[in-house]
C-alpha atoms as a PDB file:
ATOM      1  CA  UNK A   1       0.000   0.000   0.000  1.00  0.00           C
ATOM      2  CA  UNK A   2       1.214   3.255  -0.634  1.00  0.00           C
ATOM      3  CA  UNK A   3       2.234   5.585   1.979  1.00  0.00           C
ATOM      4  CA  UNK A   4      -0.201   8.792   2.338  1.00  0.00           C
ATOM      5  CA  UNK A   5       1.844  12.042   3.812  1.00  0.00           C
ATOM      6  CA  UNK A   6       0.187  13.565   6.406  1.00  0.00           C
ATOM      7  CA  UNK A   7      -1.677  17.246   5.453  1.00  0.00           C
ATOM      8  CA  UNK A   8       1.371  19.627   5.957  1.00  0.00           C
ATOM      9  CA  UNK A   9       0.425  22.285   9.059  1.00  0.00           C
ATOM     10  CA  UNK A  10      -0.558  25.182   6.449  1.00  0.00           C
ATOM     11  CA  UNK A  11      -3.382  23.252   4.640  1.00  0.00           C
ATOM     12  CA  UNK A  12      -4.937  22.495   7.992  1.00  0.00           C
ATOM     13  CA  UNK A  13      -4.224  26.329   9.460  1.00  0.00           C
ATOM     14  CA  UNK A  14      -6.260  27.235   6.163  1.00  0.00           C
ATOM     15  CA  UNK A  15      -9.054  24.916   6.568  1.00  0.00           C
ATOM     16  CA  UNK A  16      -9.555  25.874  10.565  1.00  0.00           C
ATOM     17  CA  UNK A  17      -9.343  29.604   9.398  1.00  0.00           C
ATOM     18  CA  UNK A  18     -11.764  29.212   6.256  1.00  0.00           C
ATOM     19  CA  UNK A  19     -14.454  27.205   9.499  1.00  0.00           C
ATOM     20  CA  UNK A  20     -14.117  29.984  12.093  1.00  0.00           C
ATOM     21  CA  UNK A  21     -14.919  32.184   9.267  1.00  0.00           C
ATOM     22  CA  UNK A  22     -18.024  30.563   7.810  1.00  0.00           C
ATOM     23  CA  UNK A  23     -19.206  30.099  11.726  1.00  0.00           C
ATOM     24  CA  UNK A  24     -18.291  34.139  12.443  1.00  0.00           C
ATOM     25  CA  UNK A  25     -20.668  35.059   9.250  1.00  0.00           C
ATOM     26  CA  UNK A  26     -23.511  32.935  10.254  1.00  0.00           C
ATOM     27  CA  UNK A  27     -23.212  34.153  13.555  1.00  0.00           C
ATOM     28  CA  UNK A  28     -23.132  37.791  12.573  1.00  0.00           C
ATOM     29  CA  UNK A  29     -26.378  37.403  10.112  1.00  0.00           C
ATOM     30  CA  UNK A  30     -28.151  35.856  13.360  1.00  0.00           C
ATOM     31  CA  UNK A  31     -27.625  38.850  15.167  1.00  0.00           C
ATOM     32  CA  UNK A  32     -28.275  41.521  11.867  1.00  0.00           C
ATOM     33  CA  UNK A  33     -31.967  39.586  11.567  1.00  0.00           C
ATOM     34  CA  UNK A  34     -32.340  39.279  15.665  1.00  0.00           C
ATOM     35  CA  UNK A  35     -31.587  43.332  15.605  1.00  0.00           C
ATOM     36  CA  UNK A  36     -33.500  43.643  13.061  1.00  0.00           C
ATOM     37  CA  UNK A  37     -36.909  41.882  14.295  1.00  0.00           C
ATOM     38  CA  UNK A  38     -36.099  44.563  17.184  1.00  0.00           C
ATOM     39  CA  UNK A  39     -36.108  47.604  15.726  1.00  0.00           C
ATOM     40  CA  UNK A  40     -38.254  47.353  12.333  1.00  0.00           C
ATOM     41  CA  UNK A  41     -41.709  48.465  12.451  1.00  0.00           C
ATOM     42  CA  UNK A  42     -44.121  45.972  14.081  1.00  0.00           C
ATOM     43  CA  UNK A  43     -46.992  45.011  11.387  1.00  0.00           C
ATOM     44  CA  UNK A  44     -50.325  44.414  12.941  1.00  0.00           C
ATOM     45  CA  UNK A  45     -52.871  42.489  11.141  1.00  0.00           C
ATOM     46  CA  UNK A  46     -56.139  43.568   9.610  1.00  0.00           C
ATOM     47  CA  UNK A  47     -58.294  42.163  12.511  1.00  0.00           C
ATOM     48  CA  UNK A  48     -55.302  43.934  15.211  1.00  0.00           C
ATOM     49  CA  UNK A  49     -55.870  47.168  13.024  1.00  0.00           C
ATOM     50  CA  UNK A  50     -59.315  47.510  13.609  1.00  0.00           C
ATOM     51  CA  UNK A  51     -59.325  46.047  17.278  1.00  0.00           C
ATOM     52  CA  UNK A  52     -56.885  49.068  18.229  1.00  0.00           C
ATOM     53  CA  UNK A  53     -58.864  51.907  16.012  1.00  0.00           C
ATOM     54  CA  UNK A  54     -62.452  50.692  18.020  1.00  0.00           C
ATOM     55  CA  UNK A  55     -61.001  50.743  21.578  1.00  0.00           C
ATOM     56  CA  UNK A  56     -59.306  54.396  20.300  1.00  0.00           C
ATOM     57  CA  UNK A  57     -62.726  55.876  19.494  1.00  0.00           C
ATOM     58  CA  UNK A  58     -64.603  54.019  22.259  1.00  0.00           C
ATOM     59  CA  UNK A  59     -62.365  55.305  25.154  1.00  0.00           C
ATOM     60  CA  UNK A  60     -62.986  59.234  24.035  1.00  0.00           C
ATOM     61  CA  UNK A  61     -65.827  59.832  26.026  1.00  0.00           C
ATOM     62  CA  UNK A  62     -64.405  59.174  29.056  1.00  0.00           C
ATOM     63  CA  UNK A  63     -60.841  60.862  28.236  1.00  0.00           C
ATOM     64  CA  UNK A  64     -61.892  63.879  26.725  1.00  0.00           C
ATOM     65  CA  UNK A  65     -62.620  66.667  28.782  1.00  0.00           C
ATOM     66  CA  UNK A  66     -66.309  67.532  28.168  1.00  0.00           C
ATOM     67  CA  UNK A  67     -65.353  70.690  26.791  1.00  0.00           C
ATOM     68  CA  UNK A  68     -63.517  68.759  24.069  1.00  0.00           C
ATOM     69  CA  UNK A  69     -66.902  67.038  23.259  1.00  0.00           C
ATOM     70  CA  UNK A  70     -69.073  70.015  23.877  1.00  0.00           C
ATOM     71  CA  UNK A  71     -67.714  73.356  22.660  1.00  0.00           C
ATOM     72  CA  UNK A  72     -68.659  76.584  23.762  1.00  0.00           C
ATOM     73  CA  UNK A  73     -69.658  77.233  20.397  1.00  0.00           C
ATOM     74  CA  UNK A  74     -70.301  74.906  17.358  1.00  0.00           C
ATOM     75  CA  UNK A  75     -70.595  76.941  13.385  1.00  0.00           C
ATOM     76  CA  UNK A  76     -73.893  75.948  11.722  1.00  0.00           C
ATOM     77  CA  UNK A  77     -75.576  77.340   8.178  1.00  0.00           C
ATOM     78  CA  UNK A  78     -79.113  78.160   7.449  1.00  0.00           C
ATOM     79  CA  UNK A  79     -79.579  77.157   3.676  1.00  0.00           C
ATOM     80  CA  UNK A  80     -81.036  79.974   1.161  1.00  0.00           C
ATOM     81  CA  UNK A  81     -84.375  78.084   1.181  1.00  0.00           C
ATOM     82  CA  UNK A  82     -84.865  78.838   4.577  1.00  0.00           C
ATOM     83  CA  UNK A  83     -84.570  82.439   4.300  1.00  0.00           C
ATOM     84  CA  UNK A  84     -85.804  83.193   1.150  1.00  0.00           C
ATOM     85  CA  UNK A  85     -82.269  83.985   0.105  1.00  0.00           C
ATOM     86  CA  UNK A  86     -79.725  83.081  -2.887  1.00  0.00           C
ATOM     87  CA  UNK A  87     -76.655  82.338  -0.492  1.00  0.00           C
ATOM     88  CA  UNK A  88     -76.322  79.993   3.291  1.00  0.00           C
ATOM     89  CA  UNK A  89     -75.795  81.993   6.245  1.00  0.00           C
ATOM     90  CA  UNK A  90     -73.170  80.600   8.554  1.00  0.00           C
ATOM     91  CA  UNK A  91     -73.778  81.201  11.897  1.00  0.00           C
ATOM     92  CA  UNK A  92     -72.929  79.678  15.691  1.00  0.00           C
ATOM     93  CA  UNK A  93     -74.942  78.476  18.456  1.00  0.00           C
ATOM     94  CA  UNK A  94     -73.881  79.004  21.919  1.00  0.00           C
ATOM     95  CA  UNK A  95     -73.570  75.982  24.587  1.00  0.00           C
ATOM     96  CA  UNK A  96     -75.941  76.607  27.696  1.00  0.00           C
ATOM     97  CA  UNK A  97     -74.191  74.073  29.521  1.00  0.00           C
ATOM     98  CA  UNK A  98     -73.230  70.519  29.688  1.00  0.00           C
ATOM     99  CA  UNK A  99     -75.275  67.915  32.260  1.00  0.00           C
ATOM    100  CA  UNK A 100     -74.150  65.237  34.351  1.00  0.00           C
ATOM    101  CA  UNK A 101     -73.762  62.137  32.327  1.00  0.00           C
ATOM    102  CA  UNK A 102     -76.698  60.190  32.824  1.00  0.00           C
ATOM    103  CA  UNK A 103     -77.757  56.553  32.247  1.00  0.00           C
ATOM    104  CA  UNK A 104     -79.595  55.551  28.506  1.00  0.00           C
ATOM    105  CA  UNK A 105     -82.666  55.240  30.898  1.00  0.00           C
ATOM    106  CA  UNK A 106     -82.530  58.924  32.446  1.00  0.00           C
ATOM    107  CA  UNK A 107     -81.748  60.250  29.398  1.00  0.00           C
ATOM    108  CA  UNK A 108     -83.756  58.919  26.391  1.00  0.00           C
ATOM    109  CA  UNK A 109     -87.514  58.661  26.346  1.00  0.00           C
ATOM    110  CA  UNK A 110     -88.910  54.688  26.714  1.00  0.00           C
ATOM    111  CA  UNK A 111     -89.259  54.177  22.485  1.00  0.00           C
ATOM    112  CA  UNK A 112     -85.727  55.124  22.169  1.00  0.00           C
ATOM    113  CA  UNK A 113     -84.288  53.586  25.499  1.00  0.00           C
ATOM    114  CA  UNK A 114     -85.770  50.646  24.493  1.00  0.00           C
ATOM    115  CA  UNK A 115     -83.875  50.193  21.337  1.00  0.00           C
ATOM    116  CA  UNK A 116     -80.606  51.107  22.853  1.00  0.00           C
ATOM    117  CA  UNK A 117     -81.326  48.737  25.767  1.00  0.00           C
ATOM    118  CA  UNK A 118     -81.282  46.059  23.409  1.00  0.00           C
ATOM    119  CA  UNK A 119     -77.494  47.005  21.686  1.00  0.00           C
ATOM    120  CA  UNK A 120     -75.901  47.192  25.042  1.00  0.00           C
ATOM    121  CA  UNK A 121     -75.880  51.067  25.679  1.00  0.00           C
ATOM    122  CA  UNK A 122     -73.810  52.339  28.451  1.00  0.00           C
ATOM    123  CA  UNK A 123     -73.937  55.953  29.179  1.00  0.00           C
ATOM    124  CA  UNK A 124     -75.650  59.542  27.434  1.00  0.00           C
ATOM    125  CA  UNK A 125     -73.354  62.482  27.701  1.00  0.00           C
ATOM    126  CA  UNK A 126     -75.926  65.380  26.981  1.00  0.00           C
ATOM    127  CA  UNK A 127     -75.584  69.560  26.812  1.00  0.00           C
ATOM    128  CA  UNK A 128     -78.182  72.080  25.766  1.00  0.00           C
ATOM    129  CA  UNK A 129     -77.368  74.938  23.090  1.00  0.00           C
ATOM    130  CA  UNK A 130     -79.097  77.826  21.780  1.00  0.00           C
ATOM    131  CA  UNK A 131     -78.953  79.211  18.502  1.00  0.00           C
ATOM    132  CA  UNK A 132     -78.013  82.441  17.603  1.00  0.00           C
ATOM    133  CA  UNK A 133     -80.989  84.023  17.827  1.00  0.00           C
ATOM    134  CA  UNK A 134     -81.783  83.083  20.646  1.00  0.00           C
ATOM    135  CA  UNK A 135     -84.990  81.154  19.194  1.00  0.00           C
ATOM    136  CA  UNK A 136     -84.138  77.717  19.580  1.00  0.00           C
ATOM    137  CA  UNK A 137     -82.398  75.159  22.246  1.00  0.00           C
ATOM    138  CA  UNK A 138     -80.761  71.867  20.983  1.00  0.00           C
ATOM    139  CA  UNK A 139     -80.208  69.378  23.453  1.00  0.00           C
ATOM    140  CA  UNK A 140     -77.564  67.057  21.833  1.00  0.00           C
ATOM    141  CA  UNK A 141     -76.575  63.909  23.153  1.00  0.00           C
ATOM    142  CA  UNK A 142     -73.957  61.419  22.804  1.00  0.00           C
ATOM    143  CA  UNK A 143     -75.198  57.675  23.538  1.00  0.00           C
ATOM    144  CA  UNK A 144     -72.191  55.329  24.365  1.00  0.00           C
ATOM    145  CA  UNK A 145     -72.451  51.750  22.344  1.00  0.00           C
ATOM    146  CA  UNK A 146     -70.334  48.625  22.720  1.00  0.00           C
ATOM    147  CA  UNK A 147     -69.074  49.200  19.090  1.00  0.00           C
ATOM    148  CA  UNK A 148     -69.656  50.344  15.601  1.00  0.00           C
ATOM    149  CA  UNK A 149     -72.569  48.008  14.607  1.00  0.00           C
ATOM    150  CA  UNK A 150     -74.472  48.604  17.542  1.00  0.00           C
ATOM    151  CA  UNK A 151     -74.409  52.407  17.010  1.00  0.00           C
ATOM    152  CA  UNK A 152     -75.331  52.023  13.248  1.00  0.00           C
ATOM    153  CA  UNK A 153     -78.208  49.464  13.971  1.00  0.00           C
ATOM    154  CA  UNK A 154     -79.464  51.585  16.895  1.00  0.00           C
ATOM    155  CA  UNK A 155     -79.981  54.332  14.781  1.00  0.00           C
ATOM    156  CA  UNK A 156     -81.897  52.720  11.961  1.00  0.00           C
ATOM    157  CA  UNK A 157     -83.922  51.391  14.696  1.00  0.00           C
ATOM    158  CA  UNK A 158     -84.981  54.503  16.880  1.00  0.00           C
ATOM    159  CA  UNK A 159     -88.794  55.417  16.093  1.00  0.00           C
ATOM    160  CA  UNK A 160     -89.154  58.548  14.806  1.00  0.00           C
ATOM    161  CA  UNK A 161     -89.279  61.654  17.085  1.00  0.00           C
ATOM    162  CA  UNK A 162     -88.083  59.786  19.617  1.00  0.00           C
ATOM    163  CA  UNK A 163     -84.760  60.030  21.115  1.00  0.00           C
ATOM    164  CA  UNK A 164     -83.002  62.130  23.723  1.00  0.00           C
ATOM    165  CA  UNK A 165     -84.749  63.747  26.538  1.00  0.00           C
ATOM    166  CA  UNK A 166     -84.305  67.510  26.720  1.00  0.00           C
ATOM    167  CA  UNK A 167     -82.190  68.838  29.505  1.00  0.00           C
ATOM    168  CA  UNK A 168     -83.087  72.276  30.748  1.00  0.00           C
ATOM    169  CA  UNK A 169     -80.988  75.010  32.347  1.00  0.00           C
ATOM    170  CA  UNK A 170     -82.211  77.505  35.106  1.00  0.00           C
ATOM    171  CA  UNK A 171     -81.802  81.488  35.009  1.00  0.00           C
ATOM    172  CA  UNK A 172     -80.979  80.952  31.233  1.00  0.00           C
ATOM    173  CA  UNK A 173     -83.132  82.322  28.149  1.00  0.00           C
ATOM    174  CA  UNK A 174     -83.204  78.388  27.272  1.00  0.00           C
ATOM    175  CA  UNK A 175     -84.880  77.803  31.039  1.00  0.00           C
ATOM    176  CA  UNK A 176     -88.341  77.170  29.453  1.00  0.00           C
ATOM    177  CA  UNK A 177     -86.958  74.282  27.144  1.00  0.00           C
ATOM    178  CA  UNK A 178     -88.190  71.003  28.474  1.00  0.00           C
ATOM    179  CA  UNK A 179     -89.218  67.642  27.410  1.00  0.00           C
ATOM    180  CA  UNK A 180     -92.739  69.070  26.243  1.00  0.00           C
ATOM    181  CA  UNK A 181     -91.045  71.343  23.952  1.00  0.00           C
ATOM    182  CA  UNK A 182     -89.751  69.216  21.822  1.00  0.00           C
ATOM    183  CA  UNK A 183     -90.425  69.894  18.420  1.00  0.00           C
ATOM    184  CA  UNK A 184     -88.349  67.453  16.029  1.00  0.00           C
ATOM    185  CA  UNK A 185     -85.550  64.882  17.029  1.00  0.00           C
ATOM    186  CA  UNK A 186     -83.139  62.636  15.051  1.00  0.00           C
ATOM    187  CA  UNK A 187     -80.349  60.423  15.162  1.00  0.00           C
ATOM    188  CA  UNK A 188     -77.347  59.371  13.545  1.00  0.00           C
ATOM    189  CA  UNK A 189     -74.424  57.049  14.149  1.00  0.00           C
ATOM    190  CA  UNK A 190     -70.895  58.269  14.378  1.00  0.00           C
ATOM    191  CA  UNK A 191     -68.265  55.169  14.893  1.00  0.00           C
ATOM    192  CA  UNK A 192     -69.463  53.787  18.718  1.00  0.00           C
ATOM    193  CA  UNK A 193     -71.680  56.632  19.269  1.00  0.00           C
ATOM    194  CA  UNK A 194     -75.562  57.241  18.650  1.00  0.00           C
ATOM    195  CA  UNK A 195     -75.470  61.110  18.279  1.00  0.00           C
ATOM    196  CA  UNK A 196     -79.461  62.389  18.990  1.00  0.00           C
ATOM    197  CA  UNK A 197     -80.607  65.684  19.143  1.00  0.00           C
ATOM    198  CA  UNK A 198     -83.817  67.243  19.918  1.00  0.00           C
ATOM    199  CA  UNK A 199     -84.910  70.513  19.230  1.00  0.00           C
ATOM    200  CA  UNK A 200     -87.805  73.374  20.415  1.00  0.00           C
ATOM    201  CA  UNK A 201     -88.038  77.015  21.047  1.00  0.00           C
ATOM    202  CA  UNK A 202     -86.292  78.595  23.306  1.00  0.00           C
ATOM    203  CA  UNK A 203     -89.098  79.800  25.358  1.00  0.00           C
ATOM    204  CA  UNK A 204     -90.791  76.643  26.033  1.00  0.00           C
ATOM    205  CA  UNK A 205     -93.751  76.797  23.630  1.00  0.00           C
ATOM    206  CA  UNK A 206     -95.467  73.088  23.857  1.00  0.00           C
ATOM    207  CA  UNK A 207     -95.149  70.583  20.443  1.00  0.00           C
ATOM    208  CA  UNK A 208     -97.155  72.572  17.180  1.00  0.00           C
ATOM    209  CA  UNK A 209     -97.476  70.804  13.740  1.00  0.00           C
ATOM    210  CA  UNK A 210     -94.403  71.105  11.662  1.00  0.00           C
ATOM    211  CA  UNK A 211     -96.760  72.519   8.772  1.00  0.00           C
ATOM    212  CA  UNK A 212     -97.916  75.586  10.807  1.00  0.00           C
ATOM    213  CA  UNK A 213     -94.278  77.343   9.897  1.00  0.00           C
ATOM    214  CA  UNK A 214     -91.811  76.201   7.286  1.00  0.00           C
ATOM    215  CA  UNK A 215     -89.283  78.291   8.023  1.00  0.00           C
ATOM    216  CA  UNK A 216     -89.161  77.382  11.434  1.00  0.00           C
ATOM    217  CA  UNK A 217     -88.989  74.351  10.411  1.00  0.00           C
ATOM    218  CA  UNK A 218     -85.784  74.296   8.414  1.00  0.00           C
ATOM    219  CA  UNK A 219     -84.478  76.501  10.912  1.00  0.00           C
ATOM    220  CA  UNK A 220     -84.618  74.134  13.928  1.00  0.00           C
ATOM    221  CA  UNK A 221     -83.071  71.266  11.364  1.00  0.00           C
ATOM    222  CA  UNK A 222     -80.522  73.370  10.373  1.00  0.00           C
ATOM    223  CA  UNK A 223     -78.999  74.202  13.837  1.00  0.00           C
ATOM    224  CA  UNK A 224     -80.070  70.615  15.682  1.00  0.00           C
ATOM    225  CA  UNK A 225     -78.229  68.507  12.420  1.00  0.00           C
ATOM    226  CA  UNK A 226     -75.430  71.243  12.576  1.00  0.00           C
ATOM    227  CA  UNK A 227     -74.440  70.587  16.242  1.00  0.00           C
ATOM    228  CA  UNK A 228     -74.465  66.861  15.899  1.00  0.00           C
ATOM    229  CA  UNK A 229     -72.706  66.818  12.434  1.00  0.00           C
ATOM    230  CA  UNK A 230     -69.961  68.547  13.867  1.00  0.00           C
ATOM    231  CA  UNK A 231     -70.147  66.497  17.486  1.00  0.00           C
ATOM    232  CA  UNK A 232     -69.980  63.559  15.474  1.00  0.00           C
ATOM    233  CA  UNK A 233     -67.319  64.332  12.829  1.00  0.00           C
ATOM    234  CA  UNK A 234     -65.115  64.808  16.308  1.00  0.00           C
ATOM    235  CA  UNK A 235     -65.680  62.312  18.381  1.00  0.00           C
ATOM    236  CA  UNK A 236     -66.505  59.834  15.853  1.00  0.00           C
ATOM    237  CA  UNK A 237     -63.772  60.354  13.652  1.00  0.00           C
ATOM    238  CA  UNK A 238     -61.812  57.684  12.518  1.00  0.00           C
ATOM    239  CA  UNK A 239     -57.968  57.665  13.871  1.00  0.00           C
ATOM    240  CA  UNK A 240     -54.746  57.115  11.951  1.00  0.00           C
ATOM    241  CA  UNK A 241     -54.065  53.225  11.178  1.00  0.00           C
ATOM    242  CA  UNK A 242     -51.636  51.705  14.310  1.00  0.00           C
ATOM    243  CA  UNK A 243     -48.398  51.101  13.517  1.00  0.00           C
ATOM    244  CA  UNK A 244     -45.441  50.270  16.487  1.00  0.00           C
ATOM    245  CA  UNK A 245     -42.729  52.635  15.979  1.00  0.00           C
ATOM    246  CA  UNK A 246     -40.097  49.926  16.794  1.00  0.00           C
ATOM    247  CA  UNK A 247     -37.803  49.212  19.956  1.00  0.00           C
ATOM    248  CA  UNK A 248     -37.353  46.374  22.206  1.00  0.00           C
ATOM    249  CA  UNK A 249     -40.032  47.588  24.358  1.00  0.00           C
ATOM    250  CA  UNK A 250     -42.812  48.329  21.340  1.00  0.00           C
END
């Protein structure tokens, strides 16, 4: 049999070298992906997304201050129709004042506290306003439902002219404004939130037929839809889509 040298000292210096090398470059792409799972945006899924966005939205009516949800003074427009006129007139109606917040019993009248009953409703936040001429009072409420569904249902549901119960405010022009003063309510949903308003003059005048004045008419709908548009668009609105900035502790 022929006699094999041994591998001179060189060959096998190359070979340990070219090993520690291969096991130094997989070690170092271990720790480039392990860095990298650390600092890289975290991606949430389409179900996370919207899980995050609904318990953003839900939680503002017990963050904001009431102030935030009830401004001192929301803009509104009368359309030409309603004046007899070939432009809108913007105006603003003044907040009276905000009430307690109140259970969906103590603050809706039995057709509509019925239908929120069923969709799980947990709290009205309510406040009074007056328009600018001192006319009308709006008392706008904010009914608090489990989610976006139940809001939306709720107000496809609500019998009409029923809804939120009007909240009066003594030593005010708007002290007169009561429950029998209601003239014309509605509804609409806005994310978690059934926004209802009711409206009625000022002085406390009981319920007349919606026929006996027009104007009046489009007058109370124009400043009782322009309060809860705008309460709505706010705390209804729709927040940016979640993303984790990145960081061990994201």
């Amino acid at each position: 049999m022929a006699h094999v040298p041994p591998p001179r000292p060189a060959r096998w210096r190359h070979r340990i070298l070219l090993a520690g090398l291969v096991a130094a470059l997989g070690g170092l792409a271990f720790s480039v992906a392990a860095v990298a799972v650390h600092l890289l945006p975290r991606t949430f899924s389409s179900a996370q997304q919207q899980q995050i966005i609904g318990w953003e939205m839900g939680k503002r009516w017990r963050t904001w201050p009431a102030g935030r949800i009830f401004p001192a003074s929301i803009p509104y427009q009368l359309p030409a129709a309603a004046l007899d006129s070939g432009s809108v007139v913007r105006l603003a109606a003044r907040r009276v004042g905000i009430a307690p917040q109140a259970s969906c019993h103590a603050a809706t009248d039995p057709a509509a506290w019925r239908v929120l009953a069923r969709h799980g409703c947990q709290a009205v936040l309510r406040a009074t306003y007056q328009d600018s001429t001192g006319t009308f009072a709006v008392t706008v409420g904010v009914a608090v439902l489990p989610g976006l569904s139940q809001a939306s249902v709720s107000g496809h549901q609500l019998p009409r002219g029923s809804g939120v119960r009007a909240v009066r405010f003594g030593h005010t022009l708007v002290a007169g404004f009561g429950d029998a003063a209601r003239q014309l309510s509605s509804a609409t949903a806005a994310g978690p939130y059934l926004i209802m308003s009711t409206v009625g003059y000022a002085d406390g005048r009981h319920h007349v037929r919606e026929s006996a004045d027009p104007y009046d008419k489009d007058e109370m709908l124009s400043v009782a839809n322009g309060i809860s548009a705008w309460i709505g668009a706010r705390i209804g609105a729709v927040p940016p889509a979640p993303h984790c900035p990145g960081g061990p502790a994201c």
